[in-house]
Protein backbone atom coordinates (compact mmCIF):
# COMPACT_ATOMS: atom_id res chain seq x y z
CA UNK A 1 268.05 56.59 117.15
CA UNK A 2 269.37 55.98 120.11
CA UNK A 3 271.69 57.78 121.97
CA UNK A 4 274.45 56.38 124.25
CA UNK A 5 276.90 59.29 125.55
CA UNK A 6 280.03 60.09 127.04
CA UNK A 7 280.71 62.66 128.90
CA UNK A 8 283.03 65.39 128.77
CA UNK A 9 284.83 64.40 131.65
CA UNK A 10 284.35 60.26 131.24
CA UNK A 11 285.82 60.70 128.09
CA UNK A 12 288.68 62.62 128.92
CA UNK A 13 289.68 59.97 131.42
CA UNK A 14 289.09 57.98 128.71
CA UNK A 15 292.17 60.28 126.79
CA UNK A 16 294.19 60.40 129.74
CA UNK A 17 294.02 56.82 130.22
CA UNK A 18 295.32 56.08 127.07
CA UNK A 19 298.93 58.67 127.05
CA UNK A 20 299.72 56.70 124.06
CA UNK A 21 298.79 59.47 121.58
CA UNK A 22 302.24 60.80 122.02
CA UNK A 23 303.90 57.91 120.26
CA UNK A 24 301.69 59.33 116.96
CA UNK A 25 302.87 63.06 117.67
CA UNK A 26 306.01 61.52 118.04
CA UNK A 27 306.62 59.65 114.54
CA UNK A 28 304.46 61.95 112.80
CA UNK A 29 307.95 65.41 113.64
CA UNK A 30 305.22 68.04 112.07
CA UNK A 31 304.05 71.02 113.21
CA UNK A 32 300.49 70.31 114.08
CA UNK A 33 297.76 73.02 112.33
CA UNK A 34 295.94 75.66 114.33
CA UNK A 35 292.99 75.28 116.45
CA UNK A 36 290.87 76.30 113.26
CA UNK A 37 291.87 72.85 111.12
CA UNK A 38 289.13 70.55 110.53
CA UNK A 39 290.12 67.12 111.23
CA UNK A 40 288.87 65.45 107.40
CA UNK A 41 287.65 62.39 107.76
CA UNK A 42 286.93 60.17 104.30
CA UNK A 43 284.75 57.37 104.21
CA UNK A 44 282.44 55.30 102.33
CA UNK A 45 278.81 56.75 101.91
CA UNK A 46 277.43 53.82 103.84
CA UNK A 47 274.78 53.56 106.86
CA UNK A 48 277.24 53.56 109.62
CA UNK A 49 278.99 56.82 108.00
CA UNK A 50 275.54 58.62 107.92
CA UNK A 51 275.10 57.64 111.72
CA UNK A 52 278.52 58.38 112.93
CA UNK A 53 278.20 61.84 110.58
CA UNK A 54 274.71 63.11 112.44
CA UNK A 55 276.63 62.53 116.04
CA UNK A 56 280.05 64.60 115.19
CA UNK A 57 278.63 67.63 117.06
CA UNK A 58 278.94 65.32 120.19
CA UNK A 59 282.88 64.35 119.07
CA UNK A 60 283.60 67.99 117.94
CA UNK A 61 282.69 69.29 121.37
CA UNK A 62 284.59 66.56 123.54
CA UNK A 63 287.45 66.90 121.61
CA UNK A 64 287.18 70.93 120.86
CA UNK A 65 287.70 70.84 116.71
CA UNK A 66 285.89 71.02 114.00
CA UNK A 67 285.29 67.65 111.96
CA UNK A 68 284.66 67.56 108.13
CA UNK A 69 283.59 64.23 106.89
CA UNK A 70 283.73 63.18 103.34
CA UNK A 71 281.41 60.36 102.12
CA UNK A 72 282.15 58.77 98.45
CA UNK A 73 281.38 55.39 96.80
CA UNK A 74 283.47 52.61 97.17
CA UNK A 75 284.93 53.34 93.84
CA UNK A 76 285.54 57.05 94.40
CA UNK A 77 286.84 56.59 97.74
CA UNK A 78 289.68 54.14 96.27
CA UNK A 79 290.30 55.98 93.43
CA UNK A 80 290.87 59.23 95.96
CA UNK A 81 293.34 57.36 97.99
CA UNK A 82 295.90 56.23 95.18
CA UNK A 83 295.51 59.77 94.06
CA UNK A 84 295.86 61.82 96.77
CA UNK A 85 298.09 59.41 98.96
CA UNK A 86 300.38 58.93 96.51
CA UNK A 87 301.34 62.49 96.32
CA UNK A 88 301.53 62.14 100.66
CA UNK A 89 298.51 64.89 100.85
CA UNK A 90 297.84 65.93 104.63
CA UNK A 91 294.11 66.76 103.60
CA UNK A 92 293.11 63.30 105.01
CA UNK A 93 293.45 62.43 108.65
CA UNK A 94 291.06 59.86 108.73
CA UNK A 95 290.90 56.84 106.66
CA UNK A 96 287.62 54.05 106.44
CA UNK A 97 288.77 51.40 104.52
CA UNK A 98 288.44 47.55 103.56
CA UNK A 99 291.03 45.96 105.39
CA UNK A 100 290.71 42.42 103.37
CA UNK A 101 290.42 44.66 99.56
CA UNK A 102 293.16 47.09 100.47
CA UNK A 103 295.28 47.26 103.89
CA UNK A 104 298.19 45.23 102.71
CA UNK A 105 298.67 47.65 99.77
CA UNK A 106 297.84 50.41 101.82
CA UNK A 107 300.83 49.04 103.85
CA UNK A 108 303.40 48.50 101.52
CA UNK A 109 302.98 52.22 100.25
CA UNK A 110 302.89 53.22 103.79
CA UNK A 111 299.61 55.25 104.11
CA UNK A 112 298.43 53.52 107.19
CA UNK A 113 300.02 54.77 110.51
CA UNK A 114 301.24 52.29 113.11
CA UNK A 115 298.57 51.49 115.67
CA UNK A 116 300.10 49.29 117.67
CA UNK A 117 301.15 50.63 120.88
CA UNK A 118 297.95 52.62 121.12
CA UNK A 119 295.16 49.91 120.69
CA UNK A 120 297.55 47.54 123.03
CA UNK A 121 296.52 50.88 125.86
CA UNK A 122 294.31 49.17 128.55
CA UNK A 123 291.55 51.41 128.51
CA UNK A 124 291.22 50.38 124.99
CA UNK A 125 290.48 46.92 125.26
CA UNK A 126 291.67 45.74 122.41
CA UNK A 127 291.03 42.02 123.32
CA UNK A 128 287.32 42.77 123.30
CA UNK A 129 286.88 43.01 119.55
CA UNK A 130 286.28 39.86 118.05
CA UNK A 131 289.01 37.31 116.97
CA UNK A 132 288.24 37.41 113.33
CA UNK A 133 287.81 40.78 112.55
CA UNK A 134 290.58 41.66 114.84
CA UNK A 135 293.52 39.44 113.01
CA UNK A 136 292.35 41.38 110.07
CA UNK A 137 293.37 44.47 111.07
CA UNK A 138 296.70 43.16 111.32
CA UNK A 139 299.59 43.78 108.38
CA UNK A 140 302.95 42.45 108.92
CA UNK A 141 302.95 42.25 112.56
CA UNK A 142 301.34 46.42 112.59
CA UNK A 143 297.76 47.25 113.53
CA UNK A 144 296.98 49.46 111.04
CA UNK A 145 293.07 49.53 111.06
CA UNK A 146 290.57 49.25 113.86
CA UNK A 147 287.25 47.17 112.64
CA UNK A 148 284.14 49.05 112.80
CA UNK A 149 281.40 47.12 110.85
CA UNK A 150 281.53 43.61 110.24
CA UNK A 151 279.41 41.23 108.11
CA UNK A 152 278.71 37.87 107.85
CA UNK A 153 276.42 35.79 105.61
CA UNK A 154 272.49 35.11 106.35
CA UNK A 155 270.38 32.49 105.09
CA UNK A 156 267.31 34.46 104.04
CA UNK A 157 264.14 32.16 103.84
CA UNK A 158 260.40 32.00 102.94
CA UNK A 159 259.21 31.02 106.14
CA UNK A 160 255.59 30.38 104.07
CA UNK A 161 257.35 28.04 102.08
CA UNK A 162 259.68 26.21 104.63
CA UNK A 163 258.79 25.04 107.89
CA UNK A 164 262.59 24.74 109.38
CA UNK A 165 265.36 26.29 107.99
CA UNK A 166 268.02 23.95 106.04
CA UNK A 167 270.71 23.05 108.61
CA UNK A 168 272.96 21.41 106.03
CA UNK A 169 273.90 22.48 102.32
CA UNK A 170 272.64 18.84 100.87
CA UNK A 171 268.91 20.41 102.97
CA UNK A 172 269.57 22.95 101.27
CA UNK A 173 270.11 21.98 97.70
CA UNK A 174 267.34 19.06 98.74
CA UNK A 175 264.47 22.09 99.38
CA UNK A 176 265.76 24.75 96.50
CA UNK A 177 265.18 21.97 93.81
CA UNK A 178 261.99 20.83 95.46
CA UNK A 179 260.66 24.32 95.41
CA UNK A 180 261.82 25.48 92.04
CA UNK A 181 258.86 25.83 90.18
CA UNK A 182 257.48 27.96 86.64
CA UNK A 183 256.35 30.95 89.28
CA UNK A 184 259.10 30.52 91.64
CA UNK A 185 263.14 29.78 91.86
CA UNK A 186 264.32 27.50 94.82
CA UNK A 187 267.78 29.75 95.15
CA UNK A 188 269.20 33.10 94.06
CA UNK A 189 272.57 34.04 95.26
CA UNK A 190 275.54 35.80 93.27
CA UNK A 191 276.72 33.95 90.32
CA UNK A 192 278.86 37.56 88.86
CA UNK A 193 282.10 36.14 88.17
CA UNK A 194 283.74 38.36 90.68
CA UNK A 195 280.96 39.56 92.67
CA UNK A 196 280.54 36.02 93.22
CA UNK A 197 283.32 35.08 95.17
CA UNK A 198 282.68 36.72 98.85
CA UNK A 199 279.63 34.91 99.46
CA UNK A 200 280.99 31.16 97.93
CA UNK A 201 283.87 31.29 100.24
CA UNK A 202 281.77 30.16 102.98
CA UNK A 203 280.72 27.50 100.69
CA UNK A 204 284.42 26.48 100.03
CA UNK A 205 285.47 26.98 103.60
CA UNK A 206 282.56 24.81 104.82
CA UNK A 207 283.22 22.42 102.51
CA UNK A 208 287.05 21.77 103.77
CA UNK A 209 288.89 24.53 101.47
CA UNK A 210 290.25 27.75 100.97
CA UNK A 211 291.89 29.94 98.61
CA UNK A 212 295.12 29.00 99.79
CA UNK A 213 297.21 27.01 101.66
CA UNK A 214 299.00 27.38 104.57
CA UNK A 215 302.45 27.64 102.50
CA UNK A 216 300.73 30.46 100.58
CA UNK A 217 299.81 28.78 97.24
CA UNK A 218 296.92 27.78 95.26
CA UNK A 219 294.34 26.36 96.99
CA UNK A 220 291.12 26.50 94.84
CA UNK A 221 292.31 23.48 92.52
CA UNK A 222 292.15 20.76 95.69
CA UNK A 223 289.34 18.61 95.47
CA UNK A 224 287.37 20.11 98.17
CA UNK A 225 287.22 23.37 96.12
CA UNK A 226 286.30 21.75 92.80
CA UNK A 227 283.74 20.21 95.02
CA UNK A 228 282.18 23.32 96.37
CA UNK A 229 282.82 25.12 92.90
CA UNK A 230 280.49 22.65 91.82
CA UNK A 231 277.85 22.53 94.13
CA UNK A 232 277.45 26.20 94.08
CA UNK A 233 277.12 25.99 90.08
CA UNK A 234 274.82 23.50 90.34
CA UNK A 235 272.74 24.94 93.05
CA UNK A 236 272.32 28.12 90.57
CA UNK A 237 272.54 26.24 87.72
CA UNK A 238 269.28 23.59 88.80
CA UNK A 239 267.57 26.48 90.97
CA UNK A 240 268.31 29.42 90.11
CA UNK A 241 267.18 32.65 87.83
CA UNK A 242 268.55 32.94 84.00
CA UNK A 243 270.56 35.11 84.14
CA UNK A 244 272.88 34.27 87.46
CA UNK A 245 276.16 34.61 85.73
CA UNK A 246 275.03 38.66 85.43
CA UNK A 247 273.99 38.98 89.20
CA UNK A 248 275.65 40.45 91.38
CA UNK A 249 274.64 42.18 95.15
CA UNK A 250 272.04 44.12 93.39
CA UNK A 251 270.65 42.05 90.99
CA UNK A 252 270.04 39.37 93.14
CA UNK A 253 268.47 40.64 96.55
CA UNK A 254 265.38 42.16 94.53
CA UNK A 255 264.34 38.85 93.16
CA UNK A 256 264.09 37.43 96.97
CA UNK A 257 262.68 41.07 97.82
CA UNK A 258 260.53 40.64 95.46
CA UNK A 259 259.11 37.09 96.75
CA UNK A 260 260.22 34.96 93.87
CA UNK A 261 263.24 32.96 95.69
CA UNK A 262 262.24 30.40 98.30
CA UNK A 263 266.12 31.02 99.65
CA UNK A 264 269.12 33.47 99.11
CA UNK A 265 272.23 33.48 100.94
CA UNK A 266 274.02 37.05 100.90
CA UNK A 267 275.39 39.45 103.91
CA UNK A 268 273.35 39.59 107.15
CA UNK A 269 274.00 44.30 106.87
CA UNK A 270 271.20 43.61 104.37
CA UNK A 271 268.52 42.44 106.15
CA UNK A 272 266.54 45.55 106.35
CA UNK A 273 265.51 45.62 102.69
CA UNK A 274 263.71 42.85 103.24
CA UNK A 275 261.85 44.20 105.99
CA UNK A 276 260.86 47.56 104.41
CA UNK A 277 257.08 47.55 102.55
CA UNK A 278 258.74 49.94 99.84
CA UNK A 279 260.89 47.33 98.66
CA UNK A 280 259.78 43.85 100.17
CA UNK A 281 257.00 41.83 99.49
CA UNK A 282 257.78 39.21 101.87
CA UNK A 283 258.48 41.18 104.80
CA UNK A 284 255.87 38.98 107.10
CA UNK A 285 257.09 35.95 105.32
CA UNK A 286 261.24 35.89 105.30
CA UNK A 287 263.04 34.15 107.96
CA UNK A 288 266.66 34.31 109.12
CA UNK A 289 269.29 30.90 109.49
CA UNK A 290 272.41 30.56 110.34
CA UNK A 291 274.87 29.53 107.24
CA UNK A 292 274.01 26.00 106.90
CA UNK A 293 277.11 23.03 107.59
CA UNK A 294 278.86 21.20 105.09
CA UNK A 295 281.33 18.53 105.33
CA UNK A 296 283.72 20.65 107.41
CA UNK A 297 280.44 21.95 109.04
CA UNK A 298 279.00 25.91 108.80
CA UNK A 299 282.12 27.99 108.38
CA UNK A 300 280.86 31.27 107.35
CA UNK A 301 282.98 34.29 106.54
CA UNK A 302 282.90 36.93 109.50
CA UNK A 303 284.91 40.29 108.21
CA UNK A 304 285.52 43.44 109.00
CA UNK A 305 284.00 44.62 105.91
CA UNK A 306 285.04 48.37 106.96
CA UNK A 307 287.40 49.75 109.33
CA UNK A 308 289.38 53.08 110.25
CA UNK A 309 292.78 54.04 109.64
CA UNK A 310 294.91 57.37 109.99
CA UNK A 311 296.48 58.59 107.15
CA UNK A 312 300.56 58.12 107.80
CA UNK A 313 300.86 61.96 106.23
CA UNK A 314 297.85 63.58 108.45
CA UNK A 315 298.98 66.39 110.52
CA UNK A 316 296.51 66.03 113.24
CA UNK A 317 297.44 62.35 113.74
CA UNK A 318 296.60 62.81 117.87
CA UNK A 319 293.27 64.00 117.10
CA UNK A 320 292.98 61.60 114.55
CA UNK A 321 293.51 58.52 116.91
CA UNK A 322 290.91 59.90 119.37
CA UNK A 323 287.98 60.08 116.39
CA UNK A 324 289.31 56.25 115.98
CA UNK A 325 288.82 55.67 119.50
CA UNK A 326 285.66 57.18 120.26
CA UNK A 327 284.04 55.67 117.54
CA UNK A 328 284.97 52.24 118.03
CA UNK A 329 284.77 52.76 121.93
CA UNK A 330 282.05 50.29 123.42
CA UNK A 331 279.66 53.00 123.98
CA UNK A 332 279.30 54.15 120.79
CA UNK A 333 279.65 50.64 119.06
CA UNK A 334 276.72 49.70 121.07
CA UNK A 335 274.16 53.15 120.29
CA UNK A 336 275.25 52.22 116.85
CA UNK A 337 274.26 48.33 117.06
CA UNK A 338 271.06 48.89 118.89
CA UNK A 339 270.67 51.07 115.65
CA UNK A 340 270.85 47.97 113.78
CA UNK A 341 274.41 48.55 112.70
CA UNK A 342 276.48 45.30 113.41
CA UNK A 343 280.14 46.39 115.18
CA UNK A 344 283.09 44.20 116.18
CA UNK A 345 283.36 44.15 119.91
CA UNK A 346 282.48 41.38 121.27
CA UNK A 347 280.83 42.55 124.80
CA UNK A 348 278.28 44.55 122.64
CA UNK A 349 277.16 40.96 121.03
CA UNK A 350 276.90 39.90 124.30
CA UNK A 351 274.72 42.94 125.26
CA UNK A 352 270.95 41.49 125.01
CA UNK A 353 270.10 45.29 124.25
CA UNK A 354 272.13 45.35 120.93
CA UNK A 355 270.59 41.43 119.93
CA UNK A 356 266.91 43.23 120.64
CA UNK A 357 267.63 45.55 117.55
CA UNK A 358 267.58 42.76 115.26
CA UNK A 359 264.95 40.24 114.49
CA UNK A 360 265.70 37.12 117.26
CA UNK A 361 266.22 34.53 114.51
CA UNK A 362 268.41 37.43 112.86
CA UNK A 363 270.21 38.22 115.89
CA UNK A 364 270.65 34.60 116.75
CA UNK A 365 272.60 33.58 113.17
CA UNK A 366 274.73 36.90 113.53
CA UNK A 367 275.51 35.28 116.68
CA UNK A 368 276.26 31.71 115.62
CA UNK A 369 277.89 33.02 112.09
CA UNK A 370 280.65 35.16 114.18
CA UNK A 371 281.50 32.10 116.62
CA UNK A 372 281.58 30.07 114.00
CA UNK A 373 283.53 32.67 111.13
CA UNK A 374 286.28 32.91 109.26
CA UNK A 375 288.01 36.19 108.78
CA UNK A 376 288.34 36.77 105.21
CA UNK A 377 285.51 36.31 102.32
CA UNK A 378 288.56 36.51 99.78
CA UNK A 379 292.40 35.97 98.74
CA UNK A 380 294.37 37.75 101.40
CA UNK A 381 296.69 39.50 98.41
CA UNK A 382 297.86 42.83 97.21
CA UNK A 383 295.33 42.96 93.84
CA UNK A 384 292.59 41.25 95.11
CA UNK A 385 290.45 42.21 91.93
CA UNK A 386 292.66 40.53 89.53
CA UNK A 387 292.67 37.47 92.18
CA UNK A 388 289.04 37.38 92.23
CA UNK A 389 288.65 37.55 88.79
CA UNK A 390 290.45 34.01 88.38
CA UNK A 391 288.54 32.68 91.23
CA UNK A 392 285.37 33.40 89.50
CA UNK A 393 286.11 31.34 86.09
CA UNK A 394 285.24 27.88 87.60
CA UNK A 395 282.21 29.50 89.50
CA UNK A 396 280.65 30.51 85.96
CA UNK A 397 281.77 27.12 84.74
CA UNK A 398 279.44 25.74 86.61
CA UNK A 399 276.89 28.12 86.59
CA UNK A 400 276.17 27.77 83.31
CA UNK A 401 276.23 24.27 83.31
CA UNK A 402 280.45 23.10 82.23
CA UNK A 403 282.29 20.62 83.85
CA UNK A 404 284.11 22.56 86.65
CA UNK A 405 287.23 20.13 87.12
CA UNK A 406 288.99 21.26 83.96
CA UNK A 407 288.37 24.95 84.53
CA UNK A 408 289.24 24.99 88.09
CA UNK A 409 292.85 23.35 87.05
CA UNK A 410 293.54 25.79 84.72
CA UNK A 411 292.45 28.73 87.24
CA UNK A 412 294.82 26.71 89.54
CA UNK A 413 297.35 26.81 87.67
CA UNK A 414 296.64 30.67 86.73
CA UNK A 415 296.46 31.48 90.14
CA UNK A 416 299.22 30.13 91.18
CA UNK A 417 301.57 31.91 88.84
CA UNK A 418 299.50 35.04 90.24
CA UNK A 419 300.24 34.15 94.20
CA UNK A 420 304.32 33.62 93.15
CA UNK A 421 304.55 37.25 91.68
CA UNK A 422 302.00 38.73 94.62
CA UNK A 423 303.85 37.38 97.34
CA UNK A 424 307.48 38.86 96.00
CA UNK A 425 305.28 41.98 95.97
CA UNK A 426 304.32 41.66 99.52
CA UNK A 427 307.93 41.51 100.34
CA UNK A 428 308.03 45.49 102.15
C-alpha cells in the first residue's frame, strides 16, 4: 500500500490553520474526557474502513489519543445508530454514514453536528471536493457530512466479444440482443425491485427524468420515466438471466464474473472482482466504458456513497473533527486512491498518480462518469426504503415482461401521496 504522510509538525499547521475547532467545543458546553478516552469511531466494514483502520497508529500519534474503530454491516451499523443515538449516547464520536440513505433523518433527529464554519476554514479547501458529492453533504443549508468514497456506474464489457464499447443505450440494447445466445446472456444488471433502483437512475436521468420534480413531487410517472422504466425491463427482459427480478448486487456481478454476460452495468468500487483469478474468469477479457448517452445524453449517478459525520452528543467533538479532517485531507485521499479506493476531491482525480491505480479505460470512465454525474442514485427523502420500494414496481413490470405504463401511474400516484406526507416530515 502506499503510504503518503504528514508530518507531525505539517499537520499541526494544518490544526492551527484551521482555529475553527473551537466553534465544536463551543456548542458541544461538556466537559471533555481525560487524556485516556478513545475517540470511537463507527463505520461500515468496507475497504476504505480496513485501510483507514491499518493507518490509525499514524492519526493516534499526530493527534496524541487513542482511536477505537468499530466496523459493522450496513444493516448493523443503522440499526446501532437509531439505537444508541436515540438515547443521545456519547460512546460514538465518529459517524460514517450514507448521506443520500440517511443524513436528512439523521438531521431532523439532530445526530449530525454542524460542520459548517469548519469545512468553510481555508486550509480545508472545501471547494476542492467535487460538485456532486459535495451538495450532498448538505441538509437544510448545514454541512453535516464530509464525502469520503464516491461511486459511480461502469459499463463492464467482454472486450472478446465487442470490439468498441456501446456509446449509446439503443448500441447498447442493439449488441446485448445480438449477443444473447443459449451459452451466453447479452446483459445482466439488477432487476431486485429495490436493489434495482440505484443503478436505473442513470438510465432515467439519461433518458430526460428523475424521481422528482423541481416542485418536489412525483416524477417517475412523466413519460420520460415510463420510457426508461421500459427500456430497462426490456433490456433484462430480451437479454437477460431468468431470474433478474431476484438479483440484486450480488447475484448479478458473478454471472459477468463468471464470463456468461457480454455486458453489465453496476458501480465502478467493484471493478476489482473482476480482475481477481479467484473469482473472475474474464479478467484478460473485461473492458471498462463510460455510462453510455441517451436522449438527454450519459448522465450517470456520481454519489458520495459514504461519508463522515460527528455524532452531535460526542464528547470529544474537537478531536473528532480532526479524524474528519485528516482523513479526507488531500494527502490521505490520494494514498488511499492510488490504493484503488475512489475519494471525492477533485485535485486527486486530477493527480495522474491516483488515475495510474486503475485500469486506463477504468480510470478514464471514472473520469468522464464524475464530470458528467448526478448526485443522487435515489429519492432525496426521509424513508428512502419505503420510496424505493414503490420505485421498483414498474421496474419488475417490465422485467418480467407487463406493460409498464399502467404500473408506473399507479406507483405515481402512490408515490406521490408518499412525497406529500415525507416532505411535512422534513419540515425540522
Amino acid at each position: 500500500m502506499s503510504e503518503i504522510r504528514m508530518g507531525r509538525r505539517a499537520f499541526g499547521r494544518l490544526i492551527a490553520a484551521g482555529a475553527g475547532t473551537a466553534a465544536l467545543s463551543a456548542c458541544a458546553d461538556r466537559s471533555a474526557p481525560g487524556p485516556n478516552t478513545p475517540l470511537r469511531i463507527s463505520a461500515v466494514n468496507h475497504v476504505w474502513s480496513q485501510a483507514v483502520r491499518e493507518r490509525l497508529p499514524e492519526f493516534e500519534e499526530l493527534i496524541g489519543r487513542r482511536v477505537s474503530m468499530q466496523l459493522l454491516t450496513a444493516d448493523q451499523l443503522a440499526s446501532s445508530y437509531n439505537v444508541k443515538l436515540n438515547a443521545s449516547a456519547t460512546d460514538i464520536d465518529v459517524m460514517m454514514v450514507r448521506a443520500l440513505q440517511e443524513q436528512i433523518l439523521f438531521a431532523r433527529n439532530g445526530w449530525l453536528a454542524d460542520l459548517t464554519d469548519l469545512v468553510a476554514e481555508p486550509s480545508f479547501a472545501w471547494p476542492d471536493f467535487q460538485d456532486a458529492p459535495r451538495e450532498r453533504s448538505i441538509t437544510r443549508g448545514k454541512v453535516l457530512s464530509v464525502p469520503v468514497v464516491t461511486e459511480r456506474p461502469a459499463l463492464y464489457y467482454r472486450k472478446d466479444l465487442v470490439d468498441t464499447p456501446p456509446a449509446t443505450l439503443d448500441e447498447l440494447r442493439d449488441a446485448a440482443l445480438r449477443l444473447t445466445s443459449p451459452g451466453l446472456f447479452g446483459y445482466v444488471g439488477r432487476g431486485q425491485r429495490s436493489g434495482a433502483v440505484t443503478q436505473w437512475s442513470s438510465f432515467l436521468y439519461s433518458f430526460g427524468g428523475d424521481f422528482t420534480t423541481p416542485d418536489g413531487r412525483s416524477g417517475i410517472g412523466s413519460p420520460e420515466a415510463v420510457t426508461a422504466y421500459r427500456f430497462y425491463g426490456e433490456l433484462l427482459h430480451t437479454a437477460g438471466p431468468p431470474g433478474a427480478t431476484n438479483m440484486s448486487l450480488e447475484q448479478a456481478m458473478p454471472i459477468f464474473a463468471q464470463g456468461k454476460a457480454a455486458f453489465y452495468i453496476d458501480a465502478d468500487a467493484i471493478y476489482k472482482n473482476f480482475l481477481d483469478p479467484k473469482i473472475s474468469t474474464v479478467r484478460d477479457r473485461v473492458g471498462f466504458a463510460p455510462f453510455p448517452a441517451g436522449p438527454a445524453g450519459s448522465r450517470p449517478h456520481n454519489i458520495p456513497s459514504w461519508s463522515v459525520g460527528i455524532n452531535e452528543f460526542s464528547l470529544l467533538r474537537d478531536d473528532a473533527w480532526q479524524f474528519v479532517r485528516w482523513v479526507s485531507s488531500p494527502e490521505t485521499v490520494t494514498a488511499l486512491q492510488i490504493d484503488g479506493i475512489p475519494g471525492a476531491r477533485a485535485a486527486t482525480w486530477a493527480d495522474p498518480a491516483t488515475l495510474g491505480a486503475f485500469p486506463p479505460d477504468l480510470a478514464e470512465a471514472m473520469r468522464v462518469n464524475a464530470q458528467n454525474g448526478i448526485g443522487h442514485d435515489r429519492p432525496e427523502v426521509i424513508q428512502v426504503g419505503r420510496a424505493r420500494d414503490i420505485v421498483g414496481r414498474p421496474l419488475v413490470a417490465g422485467i418480467i415482461g407487463q406493460d409498464v405504463a399502467p404500473v408506473a401511474a399507479r406507483a405515481h400516484a402512490e408515490f406521490e401521496d408518499f412525497l406529500s406526507r415525507d416532505n411535512r416530515q422534513q419540515e425540522f
